[in-house]
PDB file of N, CA and C in Angstrom:
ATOM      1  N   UNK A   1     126.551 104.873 107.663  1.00  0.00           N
ATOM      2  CA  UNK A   1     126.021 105.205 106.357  1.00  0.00           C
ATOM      3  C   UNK A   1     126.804 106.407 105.845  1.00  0.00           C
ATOM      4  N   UNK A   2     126.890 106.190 103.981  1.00  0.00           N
ATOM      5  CA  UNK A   2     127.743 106.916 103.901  1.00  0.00           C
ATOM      6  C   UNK A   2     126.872 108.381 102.714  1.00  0.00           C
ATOM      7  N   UNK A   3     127.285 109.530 102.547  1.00  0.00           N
ATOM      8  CA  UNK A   3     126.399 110.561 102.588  1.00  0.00           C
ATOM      9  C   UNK A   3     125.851 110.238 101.165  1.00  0.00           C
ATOM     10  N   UNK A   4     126.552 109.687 100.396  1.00  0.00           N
ATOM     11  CA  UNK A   4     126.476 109.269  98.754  1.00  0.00           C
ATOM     12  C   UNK A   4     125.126 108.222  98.978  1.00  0.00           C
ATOM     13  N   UNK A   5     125.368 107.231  99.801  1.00  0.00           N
ATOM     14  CA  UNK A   5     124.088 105.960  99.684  1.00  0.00           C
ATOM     15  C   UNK A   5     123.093 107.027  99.798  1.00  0.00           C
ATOM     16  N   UNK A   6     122.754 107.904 101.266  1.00  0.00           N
ATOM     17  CA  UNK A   6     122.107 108.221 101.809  1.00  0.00           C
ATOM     18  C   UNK A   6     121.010 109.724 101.052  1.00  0.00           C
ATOM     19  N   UNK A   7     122.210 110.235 100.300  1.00  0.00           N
ATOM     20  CA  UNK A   7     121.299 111.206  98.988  1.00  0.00           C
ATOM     21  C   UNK A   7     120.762 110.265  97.736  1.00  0.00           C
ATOM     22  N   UNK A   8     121.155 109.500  97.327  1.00  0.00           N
ATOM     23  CA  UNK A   8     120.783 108.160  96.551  1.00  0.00           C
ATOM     24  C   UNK A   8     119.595 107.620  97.004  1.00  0.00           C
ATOM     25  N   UNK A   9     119.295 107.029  97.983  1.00  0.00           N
ATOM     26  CA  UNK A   9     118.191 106.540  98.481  1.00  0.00           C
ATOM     27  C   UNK A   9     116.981 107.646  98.889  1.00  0.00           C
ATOM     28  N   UNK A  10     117.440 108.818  99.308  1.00  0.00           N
ATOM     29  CA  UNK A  10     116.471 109.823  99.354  1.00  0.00           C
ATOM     30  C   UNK A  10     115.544 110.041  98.183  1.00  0.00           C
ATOM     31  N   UNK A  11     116.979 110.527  97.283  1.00  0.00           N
ATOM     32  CA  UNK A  11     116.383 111.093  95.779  1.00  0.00           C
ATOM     33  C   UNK A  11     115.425 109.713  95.392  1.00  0.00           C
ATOM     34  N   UNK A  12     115.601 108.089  95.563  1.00  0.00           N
ATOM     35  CA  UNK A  12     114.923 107.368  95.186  1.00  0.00           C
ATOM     36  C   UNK A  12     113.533 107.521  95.409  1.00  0.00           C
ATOM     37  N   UNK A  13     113.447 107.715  97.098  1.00  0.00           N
ATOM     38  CA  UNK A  13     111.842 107.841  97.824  1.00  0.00           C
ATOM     39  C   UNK A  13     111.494 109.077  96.892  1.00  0.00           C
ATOM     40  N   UNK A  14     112.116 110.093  96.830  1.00  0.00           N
ATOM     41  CA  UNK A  14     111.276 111.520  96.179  1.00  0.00           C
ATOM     42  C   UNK A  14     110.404 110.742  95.150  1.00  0.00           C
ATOM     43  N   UNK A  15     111.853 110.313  94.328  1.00  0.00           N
ATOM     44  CA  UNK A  15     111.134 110.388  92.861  1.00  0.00           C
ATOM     45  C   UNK A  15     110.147 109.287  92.759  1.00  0.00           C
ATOM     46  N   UNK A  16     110.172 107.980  93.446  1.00  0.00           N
ATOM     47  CA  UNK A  16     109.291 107.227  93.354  1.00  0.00           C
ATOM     48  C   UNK A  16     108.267 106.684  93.932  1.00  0.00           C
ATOM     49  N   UNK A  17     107.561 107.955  94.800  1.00  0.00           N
ATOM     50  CA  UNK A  17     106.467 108.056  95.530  1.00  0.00           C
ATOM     51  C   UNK A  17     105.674 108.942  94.957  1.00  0.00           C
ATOM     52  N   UNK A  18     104.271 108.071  95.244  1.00  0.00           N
ATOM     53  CA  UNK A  18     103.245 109.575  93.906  1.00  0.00           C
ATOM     54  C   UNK A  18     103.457 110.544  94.655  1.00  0.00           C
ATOM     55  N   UNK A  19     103.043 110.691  95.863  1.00  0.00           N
ATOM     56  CA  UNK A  19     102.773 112.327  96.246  1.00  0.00           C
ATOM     57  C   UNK A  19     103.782 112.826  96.397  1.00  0.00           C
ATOM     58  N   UNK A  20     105.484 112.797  96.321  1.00  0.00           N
ATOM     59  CA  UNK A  20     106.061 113.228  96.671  1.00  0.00           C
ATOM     60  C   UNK A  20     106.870 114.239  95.967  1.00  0.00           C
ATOM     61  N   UNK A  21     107.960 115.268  96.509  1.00  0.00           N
ATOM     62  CA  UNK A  21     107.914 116.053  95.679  1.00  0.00           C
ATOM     63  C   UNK A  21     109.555 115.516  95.070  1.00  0.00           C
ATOM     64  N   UNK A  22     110.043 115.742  94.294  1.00  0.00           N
ATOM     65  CA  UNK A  22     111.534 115.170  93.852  1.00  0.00           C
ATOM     66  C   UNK A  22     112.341 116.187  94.744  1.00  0.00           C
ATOM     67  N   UNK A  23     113.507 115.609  95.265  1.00  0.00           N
ATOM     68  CA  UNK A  23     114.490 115.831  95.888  1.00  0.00           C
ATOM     69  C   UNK A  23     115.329 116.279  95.082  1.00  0.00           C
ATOM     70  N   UNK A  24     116.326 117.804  95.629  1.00  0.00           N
ATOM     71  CA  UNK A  24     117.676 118.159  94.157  1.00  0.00           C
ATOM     72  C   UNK A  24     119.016 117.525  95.518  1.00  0.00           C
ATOM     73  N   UNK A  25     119.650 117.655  94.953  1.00  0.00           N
ATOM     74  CA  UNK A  25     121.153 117.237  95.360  1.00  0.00           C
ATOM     75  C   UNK A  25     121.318 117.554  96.583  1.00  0.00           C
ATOM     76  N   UNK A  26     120.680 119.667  96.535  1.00  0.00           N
ATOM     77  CA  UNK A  26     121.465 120.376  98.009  1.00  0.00           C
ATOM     78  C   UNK A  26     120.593 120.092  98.836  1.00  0.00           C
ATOM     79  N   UNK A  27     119.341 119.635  98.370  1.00  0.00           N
ATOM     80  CA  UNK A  27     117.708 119.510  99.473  1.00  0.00           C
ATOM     81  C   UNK A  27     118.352 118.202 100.110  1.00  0.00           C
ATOM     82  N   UNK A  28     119.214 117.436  99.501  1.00  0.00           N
ATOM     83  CA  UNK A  28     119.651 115.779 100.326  1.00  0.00           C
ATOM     84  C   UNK A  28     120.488 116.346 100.602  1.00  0.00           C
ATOM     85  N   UNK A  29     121.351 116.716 100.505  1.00  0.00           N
ATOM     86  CA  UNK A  29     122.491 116.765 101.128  1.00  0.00           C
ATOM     87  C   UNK A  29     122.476 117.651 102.535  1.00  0.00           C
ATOM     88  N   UNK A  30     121.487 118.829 102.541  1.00  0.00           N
ATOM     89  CA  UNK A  30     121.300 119.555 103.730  1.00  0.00           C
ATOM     90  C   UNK A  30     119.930 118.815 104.608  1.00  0.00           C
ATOM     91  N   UNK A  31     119.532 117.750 104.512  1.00  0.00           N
ATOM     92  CA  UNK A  31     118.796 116.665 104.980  1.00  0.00           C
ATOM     93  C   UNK A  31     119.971 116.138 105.831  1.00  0.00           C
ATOM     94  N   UNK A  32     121.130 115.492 105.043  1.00  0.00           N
ATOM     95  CA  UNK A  32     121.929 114.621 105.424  1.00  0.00           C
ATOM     96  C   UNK A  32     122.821 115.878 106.958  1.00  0.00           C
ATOM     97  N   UNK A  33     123.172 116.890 106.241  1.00  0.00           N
ATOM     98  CA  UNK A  33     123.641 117.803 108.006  1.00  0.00           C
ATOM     99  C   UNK A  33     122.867 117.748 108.855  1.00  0.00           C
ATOM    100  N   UNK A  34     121.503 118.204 108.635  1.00  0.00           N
ATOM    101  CA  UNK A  34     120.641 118.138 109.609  1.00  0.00           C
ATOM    102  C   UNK A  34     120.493 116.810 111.083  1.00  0.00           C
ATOM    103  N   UNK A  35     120.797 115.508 109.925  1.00  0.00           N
ATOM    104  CA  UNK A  35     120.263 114.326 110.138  1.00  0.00           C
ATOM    105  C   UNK A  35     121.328 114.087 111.278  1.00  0.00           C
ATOM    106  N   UNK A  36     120.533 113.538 112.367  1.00  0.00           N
ATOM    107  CA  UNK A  36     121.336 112.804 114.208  1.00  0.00           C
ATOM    108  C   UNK A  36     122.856 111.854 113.926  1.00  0.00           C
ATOM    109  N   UNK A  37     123.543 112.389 114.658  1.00  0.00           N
ATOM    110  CA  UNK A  37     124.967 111.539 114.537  1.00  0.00           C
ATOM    111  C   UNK A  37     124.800 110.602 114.646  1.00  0.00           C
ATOM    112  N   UNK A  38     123.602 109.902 115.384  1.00  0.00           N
ATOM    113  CA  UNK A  38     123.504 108.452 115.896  1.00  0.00           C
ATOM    114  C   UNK A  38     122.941 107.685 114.685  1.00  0.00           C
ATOM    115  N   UNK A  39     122.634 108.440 113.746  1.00  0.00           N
ATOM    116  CA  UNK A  39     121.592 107.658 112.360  1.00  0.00           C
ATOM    117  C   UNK A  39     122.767 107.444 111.865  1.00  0.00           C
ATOM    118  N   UNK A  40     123.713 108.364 111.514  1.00  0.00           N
ATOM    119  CA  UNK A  40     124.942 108.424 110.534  1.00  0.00           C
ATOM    120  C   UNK A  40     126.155 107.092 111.531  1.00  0.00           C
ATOM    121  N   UNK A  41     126.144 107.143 112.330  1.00  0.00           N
ATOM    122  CA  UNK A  41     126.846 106.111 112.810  1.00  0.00           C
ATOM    123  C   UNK A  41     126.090 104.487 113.083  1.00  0.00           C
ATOM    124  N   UNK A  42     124.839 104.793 113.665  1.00  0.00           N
ATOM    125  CA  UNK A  42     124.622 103.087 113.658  1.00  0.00           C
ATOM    126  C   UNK A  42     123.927 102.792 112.222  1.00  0.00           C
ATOM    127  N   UNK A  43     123.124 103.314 111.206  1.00  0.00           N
ATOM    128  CA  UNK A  43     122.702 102.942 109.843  1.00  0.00           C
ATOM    129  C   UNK A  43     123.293 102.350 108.964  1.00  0.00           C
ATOM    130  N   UNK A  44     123.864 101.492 108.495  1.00  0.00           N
ATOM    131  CA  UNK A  44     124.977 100.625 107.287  1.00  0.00           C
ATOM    132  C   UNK A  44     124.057 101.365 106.495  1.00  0.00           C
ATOM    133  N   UNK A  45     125.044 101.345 105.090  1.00  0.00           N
ATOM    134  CA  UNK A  45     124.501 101.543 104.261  1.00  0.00           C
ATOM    135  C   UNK A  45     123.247 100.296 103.264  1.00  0.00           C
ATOM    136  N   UNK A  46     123.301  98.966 103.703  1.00  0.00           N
ATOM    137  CA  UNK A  46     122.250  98.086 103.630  1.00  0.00           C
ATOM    138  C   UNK A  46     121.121  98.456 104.145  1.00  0.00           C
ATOM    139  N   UNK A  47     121.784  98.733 105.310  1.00  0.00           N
ATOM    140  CA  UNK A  47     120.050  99.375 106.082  1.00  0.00           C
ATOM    141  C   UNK A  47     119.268  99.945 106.003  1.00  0.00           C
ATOM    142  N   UNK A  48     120.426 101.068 105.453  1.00  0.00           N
ATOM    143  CA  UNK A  48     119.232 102.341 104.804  1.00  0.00           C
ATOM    144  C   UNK A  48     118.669 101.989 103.463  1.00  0.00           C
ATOM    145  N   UNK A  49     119.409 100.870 102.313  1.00  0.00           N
ATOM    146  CA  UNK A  49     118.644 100.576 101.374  1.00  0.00           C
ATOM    147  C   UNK A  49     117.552  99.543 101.867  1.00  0.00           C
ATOM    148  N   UNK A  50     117.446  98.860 102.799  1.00  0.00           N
ATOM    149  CA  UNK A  50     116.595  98.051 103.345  1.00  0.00           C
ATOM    150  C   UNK A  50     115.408  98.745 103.331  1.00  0.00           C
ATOM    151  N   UNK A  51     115.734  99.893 104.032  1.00  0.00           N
ATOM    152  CA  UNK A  51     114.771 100.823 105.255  1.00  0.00           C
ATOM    153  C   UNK A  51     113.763 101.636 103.693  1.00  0.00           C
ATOM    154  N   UNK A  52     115.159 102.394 102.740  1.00  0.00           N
ATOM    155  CA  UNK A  52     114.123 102.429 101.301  1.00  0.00           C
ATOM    156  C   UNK A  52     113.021 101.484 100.604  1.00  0.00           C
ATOM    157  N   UNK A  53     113.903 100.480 100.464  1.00  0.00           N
ATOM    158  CA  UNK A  53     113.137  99.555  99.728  1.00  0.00           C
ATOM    159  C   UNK A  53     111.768  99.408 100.569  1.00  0.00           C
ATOM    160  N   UNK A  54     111.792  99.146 101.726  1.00  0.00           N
ATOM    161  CA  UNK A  54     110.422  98.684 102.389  1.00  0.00           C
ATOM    162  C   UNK A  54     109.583  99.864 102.596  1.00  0.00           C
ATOM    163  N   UNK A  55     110.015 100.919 102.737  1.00  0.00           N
ATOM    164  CA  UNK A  55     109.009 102.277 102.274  1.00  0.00           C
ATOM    165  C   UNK A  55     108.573 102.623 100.939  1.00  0.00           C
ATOM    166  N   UNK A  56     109.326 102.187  99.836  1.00  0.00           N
ATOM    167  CA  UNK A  56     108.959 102.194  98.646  1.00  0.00           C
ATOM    168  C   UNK A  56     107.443 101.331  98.624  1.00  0.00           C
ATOM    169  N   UNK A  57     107.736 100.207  99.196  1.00  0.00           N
ATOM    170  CA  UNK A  57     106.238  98.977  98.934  1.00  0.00           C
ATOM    171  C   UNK A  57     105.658  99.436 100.205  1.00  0.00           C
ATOM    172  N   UNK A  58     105.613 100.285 100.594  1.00  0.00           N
ATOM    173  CA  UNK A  58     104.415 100.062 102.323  1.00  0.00           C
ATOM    174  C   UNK A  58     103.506 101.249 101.796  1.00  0.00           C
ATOM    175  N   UNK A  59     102.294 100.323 102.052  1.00  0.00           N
ATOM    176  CA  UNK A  59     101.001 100.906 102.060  1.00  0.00           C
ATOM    177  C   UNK A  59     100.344 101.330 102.733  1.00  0.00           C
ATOM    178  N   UNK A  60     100.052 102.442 102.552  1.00  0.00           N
ATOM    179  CA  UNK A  60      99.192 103.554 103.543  1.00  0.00           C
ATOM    180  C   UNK A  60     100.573 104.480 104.576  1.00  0.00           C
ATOM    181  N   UNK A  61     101.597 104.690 104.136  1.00  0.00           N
ATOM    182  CA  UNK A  61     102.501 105.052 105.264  1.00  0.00           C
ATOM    183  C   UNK A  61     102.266 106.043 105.553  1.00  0.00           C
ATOM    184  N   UNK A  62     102.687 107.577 106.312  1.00  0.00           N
ATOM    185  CA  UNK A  62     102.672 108.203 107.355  1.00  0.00           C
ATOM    186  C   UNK A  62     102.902 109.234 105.991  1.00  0.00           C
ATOM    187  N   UNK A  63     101.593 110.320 105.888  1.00  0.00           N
ATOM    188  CA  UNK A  63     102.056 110.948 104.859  1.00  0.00           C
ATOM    189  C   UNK A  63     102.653 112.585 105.145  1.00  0.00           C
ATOM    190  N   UNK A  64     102.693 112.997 106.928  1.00  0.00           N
ATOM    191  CA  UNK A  64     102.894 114.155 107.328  1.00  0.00           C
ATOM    192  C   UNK A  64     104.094 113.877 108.378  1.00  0.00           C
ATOM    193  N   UNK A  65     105.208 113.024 107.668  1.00  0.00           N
ATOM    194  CA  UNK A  65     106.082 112.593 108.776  1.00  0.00           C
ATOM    195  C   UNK A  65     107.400 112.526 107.435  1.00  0.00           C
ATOM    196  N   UNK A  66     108.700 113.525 107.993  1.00  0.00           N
ATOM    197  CA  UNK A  66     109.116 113.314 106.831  1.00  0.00           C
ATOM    198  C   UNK A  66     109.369 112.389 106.184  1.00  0.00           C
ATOM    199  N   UNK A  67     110.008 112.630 104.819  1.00  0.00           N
ATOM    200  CA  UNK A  67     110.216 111.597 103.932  1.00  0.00           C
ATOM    201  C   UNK A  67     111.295 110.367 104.698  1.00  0.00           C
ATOM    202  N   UNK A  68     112.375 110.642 105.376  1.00  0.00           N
ATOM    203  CA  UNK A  68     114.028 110.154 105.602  1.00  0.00           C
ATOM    204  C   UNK A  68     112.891 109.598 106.785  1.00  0.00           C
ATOM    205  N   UNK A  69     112.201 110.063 107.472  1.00  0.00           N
ATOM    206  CA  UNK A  69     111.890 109.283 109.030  1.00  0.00           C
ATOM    207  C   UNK A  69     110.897 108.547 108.347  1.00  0.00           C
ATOM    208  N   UNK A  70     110.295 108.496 107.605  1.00  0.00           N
ATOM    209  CA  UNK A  70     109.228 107.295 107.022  1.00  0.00           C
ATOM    210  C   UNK A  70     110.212 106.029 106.949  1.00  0.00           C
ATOM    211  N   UNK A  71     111.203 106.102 105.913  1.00  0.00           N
ATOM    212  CA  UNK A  71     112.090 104.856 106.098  1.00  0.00           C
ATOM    213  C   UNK A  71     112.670 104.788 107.147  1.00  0.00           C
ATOM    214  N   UNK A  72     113.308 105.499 107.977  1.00  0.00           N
ATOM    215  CA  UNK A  72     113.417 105.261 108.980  1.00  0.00           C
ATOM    216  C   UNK A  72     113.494 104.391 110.043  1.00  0.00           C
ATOM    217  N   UNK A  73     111.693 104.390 110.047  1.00  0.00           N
ATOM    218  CA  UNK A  73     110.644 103.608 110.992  1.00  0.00           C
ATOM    219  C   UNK A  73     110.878 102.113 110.536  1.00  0.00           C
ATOM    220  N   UNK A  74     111.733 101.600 109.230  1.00  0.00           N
ATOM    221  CA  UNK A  74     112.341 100.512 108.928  1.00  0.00           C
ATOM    222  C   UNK A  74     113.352  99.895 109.854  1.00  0.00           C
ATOM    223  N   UNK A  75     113.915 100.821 110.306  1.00  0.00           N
ATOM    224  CA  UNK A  75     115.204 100.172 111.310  1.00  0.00           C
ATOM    225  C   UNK A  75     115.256 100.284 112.237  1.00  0.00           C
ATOM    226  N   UNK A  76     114.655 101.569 113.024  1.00  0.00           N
ATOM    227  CA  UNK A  76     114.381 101.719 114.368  1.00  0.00           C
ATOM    228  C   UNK A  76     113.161 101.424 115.246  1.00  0.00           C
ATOM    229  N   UNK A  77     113.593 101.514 116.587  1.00  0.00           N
ATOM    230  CA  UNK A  77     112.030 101.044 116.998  1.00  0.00           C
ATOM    231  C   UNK A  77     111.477 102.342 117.133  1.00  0.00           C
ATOM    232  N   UNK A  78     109.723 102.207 117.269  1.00  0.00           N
ATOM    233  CA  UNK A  78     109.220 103.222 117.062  1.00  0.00           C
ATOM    234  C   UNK A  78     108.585 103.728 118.212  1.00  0.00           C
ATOM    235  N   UNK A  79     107.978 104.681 118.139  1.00  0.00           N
ATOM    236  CA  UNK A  79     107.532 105.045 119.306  1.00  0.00           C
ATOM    237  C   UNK A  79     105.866 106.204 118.903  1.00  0.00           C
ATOM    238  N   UNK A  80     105.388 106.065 119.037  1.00  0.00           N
ATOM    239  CA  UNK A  80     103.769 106.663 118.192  1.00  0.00           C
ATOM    240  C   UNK A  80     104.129 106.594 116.668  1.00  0.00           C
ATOM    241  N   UNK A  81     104.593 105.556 116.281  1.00  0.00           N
ATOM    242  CA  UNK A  81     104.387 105.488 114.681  1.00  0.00           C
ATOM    243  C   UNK A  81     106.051 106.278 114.273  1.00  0.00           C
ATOM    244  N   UNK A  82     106.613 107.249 115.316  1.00  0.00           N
ATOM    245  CA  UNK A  82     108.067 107.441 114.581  1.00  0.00           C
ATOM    246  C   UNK A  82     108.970 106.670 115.707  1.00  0.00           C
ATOM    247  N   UNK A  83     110.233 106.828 114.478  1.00  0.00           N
ATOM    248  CA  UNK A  83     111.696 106.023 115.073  1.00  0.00           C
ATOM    249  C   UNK A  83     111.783 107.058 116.484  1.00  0.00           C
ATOM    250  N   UNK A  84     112.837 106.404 117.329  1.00  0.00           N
ATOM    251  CA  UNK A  84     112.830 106.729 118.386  1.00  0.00           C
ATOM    252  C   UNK A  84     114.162 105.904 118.606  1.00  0.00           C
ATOM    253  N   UNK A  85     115.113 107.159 118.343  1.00  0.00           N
ATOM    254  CA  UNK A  85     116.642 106.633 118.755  1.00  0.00           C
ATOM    255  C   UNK A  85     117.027 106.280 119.640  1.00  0.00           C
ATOM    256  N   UNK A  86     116.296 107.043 121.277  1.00  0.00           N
ATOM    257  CA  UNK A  86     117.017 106.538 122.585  1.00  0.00           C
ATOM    258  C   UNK A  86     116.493 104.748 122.304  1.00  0.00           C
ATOM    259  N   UNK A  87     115.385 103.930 121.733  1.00  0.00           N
ATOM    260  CA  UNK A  87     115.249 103.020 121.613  1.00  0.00           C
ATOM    261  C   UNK A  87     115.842 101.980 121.192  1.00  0.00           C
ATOM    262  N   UNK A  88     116.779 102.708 120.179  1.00  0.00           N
ATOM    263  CA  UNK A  88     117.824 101.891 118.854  1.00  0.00           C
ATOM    264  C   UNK A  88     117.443 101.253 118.153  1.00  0.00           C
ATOM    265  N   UNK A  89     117.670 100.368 117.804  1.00  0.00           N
ATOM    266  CA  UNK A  89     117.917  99.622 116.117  1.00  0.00           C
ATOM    267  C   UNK A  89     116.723  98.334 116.592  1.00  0.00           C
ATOM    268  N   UNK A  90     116.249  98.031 115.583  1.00  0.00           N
ATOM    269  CA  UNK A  90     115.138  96.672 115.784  1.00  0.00           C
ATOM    270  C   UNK A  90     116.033  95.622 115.725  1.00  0.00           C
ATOM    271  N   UNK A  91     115.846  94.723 116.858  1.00  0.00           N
ATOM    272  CA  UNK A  91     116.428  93.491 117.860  1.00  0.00           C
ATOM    273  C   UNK A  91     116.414  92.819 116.023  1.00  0.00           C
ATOM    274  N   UNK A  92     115.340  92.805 115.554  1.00  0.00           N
ATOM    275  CA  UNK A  92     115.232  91.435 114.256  1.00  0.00           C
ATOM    276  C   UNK A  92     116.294  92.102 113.000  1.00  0.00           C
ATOM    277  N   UNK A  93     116.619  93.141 113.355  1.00  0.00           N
ATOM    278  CA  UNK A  93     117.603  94.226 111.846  1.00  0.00           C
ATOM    279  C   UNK A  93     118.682  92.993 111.504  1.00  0.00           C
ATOM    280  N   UNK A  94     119.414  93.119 112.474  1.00  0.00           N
ATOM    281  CA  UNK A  94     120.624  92.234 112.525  1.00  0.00           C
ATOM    282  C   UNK A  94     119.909  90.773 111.279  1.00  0.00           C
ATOM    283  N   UNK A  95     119.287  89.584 111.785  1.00  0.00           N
ATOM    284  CA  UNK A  95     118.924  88.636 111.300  1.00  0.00           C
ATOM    285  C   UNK A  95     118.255  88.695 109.774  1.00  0.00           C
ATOM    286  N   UNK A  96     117.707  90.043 109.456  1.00  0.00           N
ATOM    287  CA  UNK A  96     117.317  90.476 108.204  1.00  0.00           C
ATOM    288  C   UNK A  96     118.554  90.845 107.416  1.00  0.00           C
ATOM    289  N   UNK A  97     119.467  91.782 107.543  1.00  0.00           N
ATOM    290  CA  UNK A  97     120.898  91.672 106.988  1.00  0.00           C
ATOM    291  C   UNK A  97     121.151  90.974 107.047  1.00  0.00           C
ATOM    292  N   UNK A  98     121.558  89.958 107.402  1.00  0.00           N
ATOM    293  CA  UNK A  98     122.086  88.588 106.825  1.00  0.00           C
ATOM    294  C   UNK A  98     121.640  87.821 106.350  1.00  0.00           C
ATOM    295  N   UNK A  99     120.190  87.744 106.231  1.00  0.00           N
ATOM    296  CA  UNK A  99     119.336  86.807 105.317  1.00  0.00           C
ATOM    297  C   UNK A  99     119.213  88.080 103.681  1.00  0.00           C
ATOM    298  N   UNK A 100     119.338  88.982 104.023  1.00  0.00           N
ATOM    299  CA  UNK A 100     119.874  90.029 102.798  1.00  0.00           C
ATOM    300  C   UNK A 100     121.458  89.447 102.292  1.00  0.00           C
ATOM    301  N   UNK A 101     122.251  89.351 102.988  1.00  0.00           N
ATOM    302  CA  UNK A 101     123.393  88.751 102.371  1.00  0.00           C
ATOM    303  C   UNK A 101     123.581  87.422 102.009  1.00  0.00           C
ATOM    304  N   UNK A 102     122.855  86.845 102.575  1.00  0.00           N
ATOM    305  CA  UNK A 102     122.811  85.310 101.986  1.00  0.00           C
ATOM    306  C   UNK A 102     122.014  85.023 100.450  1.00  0.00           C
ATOM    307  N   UNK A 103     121.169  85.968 100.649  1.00  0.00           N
ATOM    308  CA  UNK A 103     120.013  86.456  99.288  1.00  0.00           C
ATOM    309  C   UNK A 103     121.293  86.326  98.410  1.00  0.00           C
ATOM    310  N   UNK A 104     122.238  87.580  98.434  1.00  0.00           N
ATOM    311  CA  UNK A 104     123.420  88.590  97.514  1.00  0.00           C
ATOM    312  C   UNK A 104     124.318  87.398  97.015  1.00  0.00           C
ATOM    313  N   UNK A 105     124.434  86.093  97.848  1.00  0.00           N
ATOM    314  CA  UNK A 105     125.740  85.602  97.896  1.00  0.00           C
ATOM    315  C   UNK A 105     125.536  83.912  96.878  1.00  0.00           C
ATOM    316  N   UNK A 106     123.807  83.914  97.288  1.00  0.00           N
ATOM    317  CA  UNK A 106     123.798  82.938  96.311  1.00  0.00           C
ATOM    318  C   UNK A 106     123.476  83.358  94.483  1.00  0.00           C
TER     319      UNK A 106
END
């Protein structure tokens, strides 16, 4: 994932979640340093819009867990309700990207 998708999709969750507060540029972007080498290397940038989009529509989500690990919990497996990297990527991710690209292609 690349740092542009990844402040893009942030600023999306800010702004389009009621309780949330809006995200500025340097608040994503010093999210994005913070954020595990292993997110920045195994995350496509599909994924992480995947991982948005399905936090955008999920109801009742985790409202004291940050914003970036709420979507998150989209791609990784979890472990008490958060992602949990030594775990990696959900076995079904793979088969959902490509039924995402087959979506794109027809």
């Amino acid at each position: 994932m690349n740092i542009k998708t990844f402040v893009i999709g942030l600023k999306a969750l800010s702004g389009c979640l009621p309780y949330g507060k809006k995200i500025d540029d340097d608040t994503a972007q010093f999210i994005w340093l913070t954020l595990d080498q292993q997110i920045k290397d195994e995350v496509t940038n599909e994924m992480w819009a995947y991982a948005v989009g399905r936090r955008l529509s999920e109801e009742g989500p985790p409202k004291e867990m940050a914003i970036h690990l709420s979507a998150l919990r989209h791609v990784y497996r979890c472990e008490n309700g958060k992602p949990n990297l030594d775990w990696g990527l959900k076995p079904q991710l793979t088969q959902i990207m490509s039924a995402e690209r087959m979506l794109e292609g027809a």
